[in-house]
N, C-alpha and C. Protein backbone atom coordinates (compact mmCIF):
# COMPACT_ATOMS: atom_id res chain seq x y z
N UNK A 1 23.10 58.71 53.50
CA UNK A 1 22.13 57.66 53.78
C UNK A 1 20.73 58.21 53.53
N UNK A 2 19.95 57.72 52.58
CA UNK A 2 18.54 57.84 52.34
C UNK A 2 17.30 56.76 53.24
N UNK A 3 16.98 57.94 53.55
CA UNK A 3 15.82 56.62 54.59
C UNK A 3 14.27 57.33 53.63
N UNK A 4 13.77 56.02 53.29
CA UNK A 4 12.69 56.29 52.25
C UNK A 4 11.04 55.67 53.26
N UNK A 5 10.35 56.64 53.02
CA UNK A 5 9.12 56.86 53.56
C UNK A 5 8.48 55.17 53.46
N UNK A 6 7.25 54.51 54.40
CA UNK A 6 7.54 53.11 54.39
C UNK A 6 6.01 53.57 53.80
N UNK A 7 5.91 52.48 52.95
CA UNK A 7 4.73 51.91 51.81
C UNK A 7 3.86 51.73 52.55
N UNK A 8 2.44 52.64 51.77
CA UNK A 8 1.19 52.36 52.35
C UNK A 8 0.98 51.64 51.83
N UNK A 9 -0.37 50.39 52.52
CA UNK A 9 -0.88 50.80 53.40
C UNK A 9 0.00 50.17 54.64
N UNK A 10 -0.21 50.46 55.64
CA UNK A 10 0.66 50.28 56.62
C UNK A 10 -0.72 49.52 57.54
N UNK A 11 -0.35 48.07 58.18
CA UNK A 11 -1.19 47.32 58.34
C UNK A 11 -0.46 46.69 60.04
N UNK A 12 -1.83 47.09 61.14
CA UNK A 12 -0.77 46.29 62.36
C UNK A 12 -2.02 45.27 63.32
N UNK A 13 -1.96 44.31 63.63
CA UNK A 13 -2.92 43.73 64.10
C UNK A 13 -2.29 43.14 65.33
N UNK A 14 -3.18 42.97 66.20
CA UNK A 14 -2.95 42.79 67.63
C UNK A 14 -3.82 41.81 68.42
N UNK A 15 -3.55 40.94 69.61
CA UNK A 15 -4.37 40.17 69.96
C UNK A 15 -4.67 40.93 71.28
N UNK A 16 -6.26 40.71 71.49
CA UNK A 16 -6.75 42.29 72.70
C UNK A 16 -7.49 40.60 73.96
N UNK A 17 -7.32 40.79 74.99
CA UNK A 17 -8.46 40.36 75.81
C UNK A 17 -9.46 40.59 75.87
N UNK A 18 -10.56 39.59 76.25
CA UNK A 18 -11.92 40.14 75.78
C UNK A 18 -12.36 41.52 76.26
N UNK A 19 -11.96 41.75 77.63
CA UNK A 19 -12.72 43.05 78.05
C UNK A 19 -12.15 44.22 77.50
N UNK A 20 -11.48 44.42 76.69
CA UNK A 20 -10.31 45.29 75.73
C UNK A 20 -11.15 45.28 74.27
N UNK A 21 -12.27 44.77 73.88
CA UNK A 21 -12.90 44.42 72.89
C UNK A 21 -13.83 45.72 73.04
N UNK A 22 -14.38 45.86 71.89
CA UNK A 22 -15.44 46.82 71.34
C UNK A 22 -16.80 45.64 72.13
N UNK A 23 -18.04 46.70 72.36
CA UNK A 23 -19.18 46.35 73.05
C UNK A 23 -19.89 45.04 72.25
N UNK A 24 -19.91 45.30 70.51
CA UNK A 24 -20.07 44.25 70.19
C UNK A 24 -19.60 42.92 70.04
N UNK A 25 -18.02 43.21 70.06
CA UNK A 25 -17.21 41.80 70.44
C UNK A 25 -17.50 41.13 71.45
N UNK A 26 -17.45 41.72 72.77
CA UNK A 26 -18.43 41.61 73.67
C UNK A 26 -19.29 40.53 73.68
N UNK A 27 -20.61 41.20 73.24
CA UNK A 27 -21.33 40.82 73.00
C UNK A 27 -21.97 39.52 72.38
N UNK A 28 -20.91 39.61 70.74
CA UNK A 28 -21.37 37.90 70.60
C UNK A 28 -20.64 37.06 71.15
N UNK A 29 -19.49 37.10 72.16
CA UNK A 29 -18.59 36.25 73.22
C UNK A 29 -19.77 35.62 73.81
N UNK A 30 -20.05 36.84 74.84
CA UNK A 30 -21.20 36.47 76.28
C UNK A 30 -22.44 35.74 75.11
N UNK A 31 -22.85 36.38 74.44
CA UNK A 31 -23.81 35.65 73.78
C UNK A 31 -23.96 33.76 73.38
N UNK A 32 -22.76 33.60 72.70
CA UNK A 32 -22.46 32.02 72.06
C UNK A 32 -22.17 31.42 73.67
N UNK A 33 -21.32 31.66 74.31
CA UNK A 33 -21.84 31.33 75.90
C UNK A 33 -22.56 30.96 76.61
N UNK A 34 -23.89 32.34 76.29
CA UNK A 34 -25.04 32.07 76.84
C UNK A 34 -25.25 30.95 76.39
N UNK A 35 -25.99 30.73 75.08
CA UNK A 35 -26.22 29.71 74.47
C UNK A 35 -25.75 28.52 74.36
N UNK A 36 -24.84 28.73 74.59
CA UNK A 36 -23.77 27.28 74.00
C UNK A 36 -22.71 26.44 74.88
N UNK A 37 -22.38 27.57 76.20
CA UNK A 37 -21.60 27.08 77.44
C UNK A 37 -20.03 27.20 77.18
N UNK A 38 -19.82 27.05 75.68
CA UNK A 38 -18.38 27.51 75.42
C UNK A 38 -17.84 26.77 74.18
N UNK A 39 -16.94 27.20 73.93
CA UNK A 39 -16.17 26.53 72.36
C UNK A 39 -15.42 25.26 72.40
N UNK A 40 -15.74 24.97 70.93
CA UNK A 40 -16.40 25.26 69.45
C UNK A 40 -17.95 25.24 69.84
N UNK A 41 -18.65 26.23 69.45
CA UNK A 41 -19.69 25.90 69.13
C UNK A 41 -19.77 25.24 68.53
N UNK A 42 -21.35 24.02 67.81
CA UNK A 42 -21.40 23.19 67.22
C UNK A 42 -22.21 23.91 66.12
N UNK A 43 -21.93 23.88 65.21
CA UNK A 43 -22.26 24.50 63.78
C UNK A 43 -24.12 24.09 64.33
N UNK A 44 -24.43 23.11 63.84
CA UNK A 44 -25.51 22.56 63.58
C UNK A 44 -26.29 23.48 65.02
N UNK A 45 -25.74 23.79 66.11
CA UNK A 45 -26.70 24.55 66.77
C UNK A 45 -26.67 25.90 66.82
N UNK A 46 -25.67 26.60 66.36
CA UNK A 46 -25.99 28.01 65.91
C UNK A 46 -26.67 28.00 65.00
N UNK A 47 -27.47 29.38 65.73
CA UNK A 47 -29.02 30.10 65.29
C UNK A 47 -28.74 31.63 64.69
N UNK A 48 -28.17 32.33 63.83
CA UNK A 48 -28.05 34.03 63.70
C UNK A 48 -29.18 34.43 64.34
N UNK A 49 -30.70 34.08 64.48
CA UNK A 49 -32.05 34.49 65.08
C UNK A 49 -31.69 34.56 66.99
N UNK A 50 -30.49 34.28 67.09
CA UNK A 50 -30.49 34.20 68.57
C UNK A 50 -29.59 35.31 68.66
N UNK A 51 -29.14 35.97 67.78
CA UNK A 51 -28.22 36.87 68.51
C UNK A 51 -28.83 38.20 68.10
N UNK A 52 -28.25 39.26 69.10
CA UNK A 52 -28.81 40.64 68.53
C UNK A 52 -28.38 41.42 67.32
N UNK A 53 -29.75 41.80 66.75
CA UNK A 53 -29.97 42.03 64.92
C UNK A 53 -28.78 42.98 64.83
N UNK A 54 -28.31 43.91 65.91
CA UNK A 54 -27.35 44.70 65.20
C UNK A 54 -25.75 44.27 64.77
N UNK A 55 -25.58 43.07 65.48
CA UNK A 55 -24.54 42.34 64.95
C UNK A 55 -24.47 41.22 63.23
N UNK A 56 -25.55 40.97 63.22
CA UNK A 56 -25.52 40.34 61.88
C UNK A 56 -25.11 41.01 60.60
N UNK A 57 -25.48 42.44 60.48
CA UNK A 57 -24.79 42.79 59.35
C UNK A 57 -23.41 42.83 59.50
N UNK A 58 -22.77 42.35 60.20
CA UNK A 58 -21.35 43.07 60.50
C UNK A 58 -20.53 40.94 60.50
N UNK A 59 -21.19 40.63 60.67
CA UNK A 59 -20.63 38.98 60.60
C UNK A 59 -20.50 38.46 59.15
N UNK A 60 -19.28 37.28 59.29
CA UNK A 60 -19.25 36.32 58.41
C UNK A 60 -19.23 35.07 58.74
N UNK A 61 -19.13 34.02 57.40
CA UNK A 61 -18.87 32.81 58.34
C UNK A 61 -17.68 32.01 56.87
N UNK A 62 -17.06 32.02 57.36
CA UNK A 62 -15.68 31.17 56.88
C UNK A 62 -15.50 29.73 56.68
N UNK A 63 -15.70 29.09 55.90
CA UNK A 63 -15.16 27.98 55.80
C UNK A 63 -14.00 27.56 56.09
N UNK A 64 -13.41 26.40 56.90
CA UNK A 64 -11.48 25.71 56.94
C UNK A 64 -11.82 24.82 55.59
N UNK A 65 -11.09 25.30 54.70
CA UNK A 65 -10.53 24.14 53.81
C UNK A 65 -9.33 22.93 54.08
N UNK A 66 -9.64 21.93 53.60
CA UNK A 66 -8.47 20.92 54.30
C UNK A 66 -7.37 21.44 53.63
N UNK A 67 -6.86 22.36 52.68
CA UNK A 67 -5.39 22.87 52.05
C UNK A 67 -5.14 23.70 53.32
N UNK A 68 -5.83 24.37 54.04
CA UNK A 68 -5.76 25.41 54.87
C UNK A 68 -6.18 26.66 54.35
N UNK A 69 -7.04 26.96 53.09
CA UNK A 69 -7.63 27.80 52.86
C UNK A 69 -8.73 28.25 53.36
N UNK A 70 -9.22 29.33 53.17
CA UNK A 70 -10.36 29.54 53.94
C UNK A 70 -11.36 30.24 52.34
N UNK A 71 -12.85 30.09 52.45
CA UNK A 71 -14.01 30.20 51.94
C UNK A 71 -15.09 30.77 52.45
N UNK A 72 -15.14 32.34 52.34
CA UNK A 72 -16.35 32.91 52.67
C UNK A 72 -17.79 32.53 52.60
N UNK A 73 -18.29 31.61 53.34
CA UNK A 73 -19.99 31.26 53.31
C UNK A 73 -21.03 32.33 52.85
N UNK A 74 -20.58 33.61 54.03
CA UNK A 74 -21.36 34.49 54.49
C UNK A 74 -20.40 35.98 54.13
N UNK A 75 -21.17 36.71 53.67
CA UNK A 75 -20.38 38.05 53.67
C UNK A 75 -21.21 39.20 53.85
N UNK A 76 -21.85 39.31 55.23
CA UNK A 76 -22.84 40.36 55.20
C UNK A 76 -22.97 41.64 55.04
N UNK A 77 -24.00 42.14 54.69
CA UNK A 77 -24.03 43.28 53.73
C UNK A 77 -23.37 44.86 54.26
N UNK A 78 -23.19 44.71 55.83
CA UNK A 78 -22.51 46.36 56.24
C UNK A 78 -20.68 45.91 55.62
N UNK A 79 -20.72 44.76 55.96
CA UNK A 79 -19.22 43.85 55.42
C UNK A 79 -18.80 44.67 54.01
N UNK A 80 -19.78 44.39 53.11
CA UNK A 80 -19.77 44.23 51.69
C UNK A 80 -19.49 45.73 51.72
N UNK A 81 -20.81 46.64 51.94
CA UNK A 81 -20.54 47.87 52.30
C UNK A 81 -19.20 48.58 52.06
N UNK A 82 -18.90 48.26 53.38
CA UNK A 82 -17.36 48.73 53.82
C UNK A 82 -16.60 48.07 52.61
N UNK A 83 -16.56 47.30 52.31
CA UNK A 83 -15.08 46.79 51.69
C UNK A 83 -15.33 47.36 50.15
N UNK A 84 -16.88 47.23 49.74
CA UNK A 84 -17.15 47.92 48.36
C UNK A 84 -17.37 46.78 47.43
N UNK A 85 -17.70 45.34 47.89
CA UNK A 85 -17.76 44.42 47.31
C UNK A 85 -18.30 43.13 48.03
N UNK A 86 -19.10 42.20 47.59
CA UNK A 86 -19.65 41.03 48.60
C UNK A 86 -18.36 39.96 47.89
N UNK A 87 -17.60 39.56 49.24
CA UNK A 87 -16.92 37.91 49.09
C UNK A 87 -17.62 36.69 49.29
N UNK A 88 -18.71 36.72 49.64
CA UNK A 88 -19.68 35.18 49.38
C UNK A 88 -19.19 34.02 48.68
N UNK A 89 -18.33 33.14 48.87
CA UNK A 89 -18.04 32.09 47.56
C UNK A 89 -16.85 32.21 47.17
N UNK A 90 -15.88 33.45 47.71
CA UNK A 90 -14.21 33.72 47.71
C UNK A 90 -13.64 33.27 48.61
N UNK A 91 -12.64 32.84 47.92
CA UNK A 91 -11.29 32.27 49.29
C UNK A 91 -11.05 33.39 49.75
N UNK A 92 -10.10 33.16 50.70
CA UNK A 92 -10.14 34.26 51.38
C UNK A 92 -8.68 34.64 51.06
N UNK A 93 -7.88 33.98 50.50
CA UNK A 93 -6.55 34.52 49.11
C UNK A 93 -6.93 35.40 48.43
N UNK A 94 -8.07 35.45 47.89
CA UNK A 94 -8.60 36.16 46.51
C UNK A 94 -9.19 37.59 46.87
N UNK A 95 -9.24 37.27 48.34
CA UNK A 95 -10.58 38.74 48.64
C UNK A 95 -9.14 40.09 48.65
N UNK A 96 -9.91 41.22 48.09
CA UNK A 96 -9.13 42.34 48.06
C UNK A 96 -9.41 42.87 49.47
N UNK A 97 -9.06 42.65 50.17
CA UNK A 97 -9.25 43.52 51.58
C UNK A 97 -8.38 44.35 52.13
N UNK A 98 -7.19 43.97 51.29
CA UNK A 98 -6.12 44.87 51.26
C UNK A 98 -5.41 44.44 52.89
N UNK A 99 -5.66 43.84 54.06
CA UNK A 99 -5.14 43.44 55.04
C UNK A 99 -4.07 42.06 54.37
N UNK A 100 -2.64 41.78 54.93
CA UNK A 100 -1.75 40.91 54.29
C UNK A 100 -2.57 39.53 54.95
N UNK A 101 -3.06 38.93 53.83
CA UNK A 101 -3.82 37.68 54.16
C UNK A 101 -2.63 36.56 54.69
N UNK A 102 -1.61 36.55 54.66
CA UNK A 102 -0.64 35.49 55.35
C UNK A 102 -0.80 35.59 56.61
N UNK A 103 -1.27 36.80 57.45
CA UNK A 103 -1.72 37.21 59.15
C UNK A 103 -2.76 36.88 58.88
N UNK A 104 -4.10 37.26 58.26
CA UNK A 104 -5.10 36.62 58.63
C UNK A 104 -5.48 34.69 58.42
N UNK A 105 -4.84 34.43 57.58
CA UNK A 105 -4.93 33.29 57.45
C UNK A 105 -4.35 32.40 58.64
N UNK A 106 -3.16 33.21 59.10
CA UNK A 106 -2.28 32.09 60.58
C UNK A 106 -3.26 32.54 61.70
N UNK A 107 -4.28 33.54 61.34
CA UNK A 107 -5.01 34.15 63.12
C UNK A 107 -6.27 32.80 62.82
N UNK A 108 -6.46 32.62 61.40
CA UNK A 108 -7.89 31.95 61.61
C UNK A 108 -7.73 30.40 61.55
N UNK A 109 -6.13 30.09 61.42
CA UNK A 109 -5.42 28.69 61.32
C UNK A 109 -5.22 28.54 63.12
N UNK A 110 -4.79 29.43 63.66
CA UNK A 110 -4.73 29.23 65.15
C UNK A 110 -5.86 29.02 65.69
N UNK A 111 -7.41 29.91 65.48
CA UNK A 111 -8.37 29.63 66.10
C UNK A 111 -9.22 28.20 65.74
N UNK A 112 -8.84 27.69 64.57
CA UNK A 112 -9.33 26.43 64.15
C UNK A 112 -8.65 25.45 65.06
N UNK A 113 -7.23 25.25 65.60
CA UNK A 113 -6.52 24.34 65.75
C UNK A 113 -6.51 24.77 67.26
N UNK A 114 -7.32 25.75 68.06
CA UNK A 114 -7.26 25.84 69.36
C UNK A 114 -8.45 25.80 69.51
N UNK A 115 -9.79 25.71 68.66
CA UNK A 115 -11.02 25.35 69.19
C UNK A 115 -11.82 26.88 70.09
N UNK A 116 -10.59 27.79 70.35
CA UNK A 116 -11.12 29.06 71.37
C UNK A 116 -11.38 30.11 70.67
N UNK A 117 -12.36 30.83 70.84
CA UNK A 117 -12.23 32.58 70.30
C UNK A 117 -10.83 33.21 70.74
N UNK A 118 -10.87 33.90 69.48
CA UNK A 118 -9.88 35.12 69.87
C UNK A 118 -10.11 36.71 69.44
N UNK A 119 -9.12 37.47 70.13
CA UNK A 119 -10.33 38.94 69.51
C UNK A 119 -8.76 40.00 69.36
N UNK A 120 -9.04 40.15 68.04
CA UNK A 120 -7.95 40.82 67.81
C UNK A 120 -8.40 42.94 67.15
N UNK A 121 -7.02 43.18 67.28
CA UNK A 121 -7.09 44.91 67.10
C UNK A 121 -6.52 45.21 65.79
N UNK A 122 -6.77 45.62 64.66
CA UNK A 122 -6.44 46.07 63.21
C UNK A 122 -6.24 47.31 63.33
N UNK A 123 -4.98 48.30 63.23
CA UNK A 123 -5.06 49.16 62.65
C UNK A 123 -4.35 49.33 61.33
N UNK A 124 -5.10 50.42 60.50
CA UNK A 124 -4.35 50.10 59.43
C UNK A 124 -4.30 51.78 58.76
N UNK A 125 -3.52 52.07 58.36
CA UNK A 125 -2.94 53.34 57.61
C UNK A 125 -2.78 53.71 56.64
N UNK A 126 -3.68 54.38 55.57
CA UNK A 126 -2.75 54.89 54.09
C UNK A 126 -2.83 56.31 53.77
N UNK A 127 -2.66 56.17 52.46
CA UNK A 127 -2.77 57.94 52.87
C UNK A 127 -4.06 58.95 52.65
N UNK A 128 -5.23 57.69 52.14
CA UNK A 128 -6.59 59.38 52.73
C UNK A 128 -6.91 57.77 53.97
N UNK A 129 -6.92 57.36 54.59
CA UNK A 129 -7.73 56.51 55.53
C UNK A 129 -7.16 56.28 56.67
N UNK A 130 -7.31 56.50 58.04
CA UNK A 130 -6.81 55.61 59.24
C UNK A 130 -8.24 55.26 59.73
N UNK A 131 -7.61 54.16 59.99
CA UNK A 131 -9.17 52.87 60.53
C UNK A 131 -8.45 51.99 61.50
N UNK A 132 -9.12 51.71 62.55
CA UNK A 132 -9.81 50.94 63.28
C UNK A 132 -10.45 49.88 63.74
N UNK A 133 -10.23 48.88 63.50
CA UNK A 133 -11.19 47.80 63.85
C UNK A 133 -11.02 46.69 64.46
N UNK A 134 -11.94 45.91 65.28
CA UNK A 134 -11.60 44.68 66.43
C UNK A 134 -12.52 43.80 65.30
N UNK A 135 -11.94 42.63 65.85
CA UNK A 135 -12.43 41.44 64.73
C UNK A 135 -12.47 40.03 66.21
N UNK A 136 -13.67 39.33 66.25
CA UNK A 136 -14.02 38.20 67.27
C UNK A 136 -13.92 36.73 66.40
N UNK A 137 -13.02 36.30 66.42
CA UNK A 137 -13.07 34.48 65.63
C UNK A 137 -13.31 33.87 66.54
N UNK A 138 -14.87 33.38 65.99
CA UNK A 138 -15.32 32.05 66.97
C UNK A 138 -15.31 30.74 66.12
N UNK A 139 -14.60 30.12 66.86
CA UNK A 139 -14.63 28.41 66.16
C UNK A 139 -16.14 27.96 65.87
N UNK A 140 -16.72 27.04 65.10
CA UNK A 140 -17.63 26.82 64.74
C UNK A 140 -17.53 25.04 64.30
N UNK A 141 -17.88 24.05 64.97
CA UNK A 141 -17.84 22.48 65.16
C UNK A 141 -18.79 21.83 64.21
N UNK A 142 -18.05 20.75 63.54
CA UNK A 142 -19.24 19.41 63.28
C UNK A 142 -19.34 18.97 64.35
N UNK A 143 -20.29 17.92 63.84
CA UNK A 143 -20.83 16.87 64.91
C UNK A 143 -20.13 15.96 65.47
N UNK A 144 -19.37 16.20 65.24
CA UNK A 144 -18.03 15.01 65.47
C UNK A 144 -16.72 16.21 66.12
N UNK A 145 -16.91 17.48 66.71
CA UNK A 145 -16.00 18.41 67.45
C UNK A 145 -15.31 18.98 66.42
N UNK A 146 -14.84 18.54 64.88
CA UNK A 146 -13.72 19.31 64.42
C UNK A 146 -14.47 20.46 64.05
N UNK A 147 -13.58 21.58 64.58
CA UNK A 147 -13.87 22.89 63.95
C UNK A 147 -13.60 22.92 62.62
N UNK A 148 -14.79 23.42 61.65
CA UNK A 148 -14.42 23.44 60.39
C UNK A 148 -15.19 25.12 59.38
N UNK A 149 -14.95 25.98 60.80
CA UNK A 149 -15.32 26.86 60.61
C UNK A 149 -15.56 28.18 61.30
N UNK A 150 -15.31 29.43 61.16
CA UNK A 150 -14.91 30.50 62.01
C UNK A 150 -16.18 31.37 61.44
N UNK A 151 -16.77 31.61 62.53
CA UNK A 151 -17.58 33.08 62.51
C UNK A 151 -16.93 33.85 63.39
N UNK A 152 -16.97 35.28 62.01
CA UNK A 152 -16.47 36.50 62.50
C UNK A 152 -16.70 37.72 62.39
N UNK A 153 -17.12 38.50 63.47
CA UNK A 153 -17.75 39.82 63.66
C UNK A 153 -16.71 40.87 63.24
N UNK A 154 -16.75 42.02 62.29
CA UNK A 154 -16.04 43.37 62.18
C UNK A 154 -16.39 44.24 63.18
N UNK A 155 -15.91 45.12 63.59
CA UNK A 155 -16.59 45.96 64.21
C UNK A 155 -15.49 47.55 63.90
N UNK A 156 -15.63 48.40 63.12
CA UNK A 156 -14.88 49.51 62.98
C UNK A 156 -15.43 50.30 64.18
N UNK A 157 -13.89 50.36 64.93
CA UNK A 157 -13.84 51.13 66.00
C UNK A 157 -14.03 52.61 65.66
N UNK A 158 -13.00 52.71 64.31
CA UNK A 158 -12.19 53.87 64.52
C UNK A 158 -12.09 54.70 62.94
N UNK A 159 -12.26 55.38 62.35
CA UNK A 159 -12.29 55.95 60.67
C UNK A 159 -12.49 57.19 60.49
N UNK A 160 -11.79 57.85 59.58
CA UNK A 160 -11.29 58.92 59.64
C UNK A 160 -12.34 60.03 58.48
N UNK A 161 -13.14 58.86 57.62
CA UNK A 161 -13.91 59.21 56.65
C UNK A 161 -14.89 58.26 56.04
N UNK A 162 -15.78 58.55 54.89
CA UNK A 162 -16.80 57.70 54.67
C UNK A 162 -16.11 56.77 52.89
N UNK A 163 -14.74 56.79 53.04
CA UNK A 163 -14.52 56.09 52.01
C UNK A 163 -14.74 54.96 51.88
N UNK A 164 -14.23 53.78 51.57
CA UNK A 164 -15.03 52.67 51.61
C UNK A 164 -13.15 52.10 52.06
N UNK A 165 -12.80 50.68 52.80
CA UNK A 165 -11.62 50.34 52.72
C UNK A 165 -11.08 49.76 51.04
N UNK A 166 -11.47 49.66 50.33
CA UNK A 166 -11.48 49.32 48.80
C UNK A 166 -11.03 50.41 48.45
N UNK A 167 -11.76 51.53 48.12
CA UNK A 167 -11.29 52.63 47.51
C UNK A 167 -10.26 52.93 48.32
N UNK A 168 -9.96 53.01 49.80
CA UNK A 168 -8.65 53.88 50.36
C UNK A 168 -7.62 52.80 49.89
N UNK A 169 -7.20 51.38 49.72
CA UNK A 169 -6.49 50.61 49.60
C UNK A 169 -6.14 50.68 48.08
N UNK A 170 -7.02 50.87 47.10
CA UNK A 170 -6.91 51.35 45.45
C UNK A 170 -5.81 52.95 45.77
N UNK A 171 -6.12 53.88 46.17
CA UNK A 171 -5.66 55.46 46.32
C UNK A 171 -4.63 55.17 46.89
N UNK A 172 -4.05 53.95 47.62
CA UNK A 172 -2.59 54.36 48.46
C UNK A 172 -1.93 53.23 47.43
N UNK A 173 -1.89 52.76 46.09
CA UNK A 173 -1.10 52.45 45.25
C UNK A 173 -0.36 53.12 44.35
């Protein structure tokens, strides 16, 4: 019997309670709160000028497509950074992020269709990279309540080096 070594990258994501969150997850929770009293926020009254500057490079903002696709609005630049590329204007099928988009797509299909944040744990494995990271989906409302849109904070907990996740996800093919 041959037992064969399991294919990088090796990808595990987890749903954390808020106080189990990194300081900045945290953070824009209590924040949209402050502001807003609770979810969906209403698109039309989120402000990025209201929250603290060190979270904005690290946010996006997602479009719900009615197929159930999703459409990067926003892809900010520590984002781009890290991944080695800006998704601005990409589905979120198309983006190389190397995470199995069939999980991210059902995490950001659940937070649309439950209206609530959720804050989940990524780890992911190949062979020059182990990383780290908590991710915050906040629903985002028309004027009329349907959520038709998720802002979402990265926050790398955890990395083993200054590669970029692009290049480690290219090297473990």
């Amino acid at each position: 019997m041959s037992l064969l070594a399991p294919t990088l990258p090796l990808w595990s994501t987890t749903d954390l309670r808020e106080d189990e969150a990194s300081p900045p997850c945290r953070m824009l929770l209590d924040r949209l709160r402050q502001l807003h009293g609770g979810f969906p926020v209403p698109k039309s009254a989120f402000r990025p000028e209201d929250l603290s500057p060190s979270l904005l490079p690290r946010l996006c903002l997602l479009e719900a497509l009615p197929d159930g696709e999703f459409r990067f609005r926003l892809f900010a630049a520590a984002l781009a950074a890290a991944y080695g590329e800006d998704l601005t204007g990409r589905l979120l099928r198309h983006a190389v992020t190397g995470e199995p988009t069939d999980a991210v797509h059902r995490i950001y299909r659940e937070t649309v269709a439950s209206g609530q944040p959720r804050v989940t744990r990524t780890r992911v494995r190949t062979s020059s990279l182990p990383m780290t990271y908590d991710r915050v989906i906040c629903p985002l409302a028309d004027e009329a309540g349907a959520v038709r849109w998720v802002l979402v904070l990265l926050v790398v907990v955890e990395r083993a080096d200054h590669m970029t996740v692009l290049e480690a996800i290219r090297s473990a093919r």
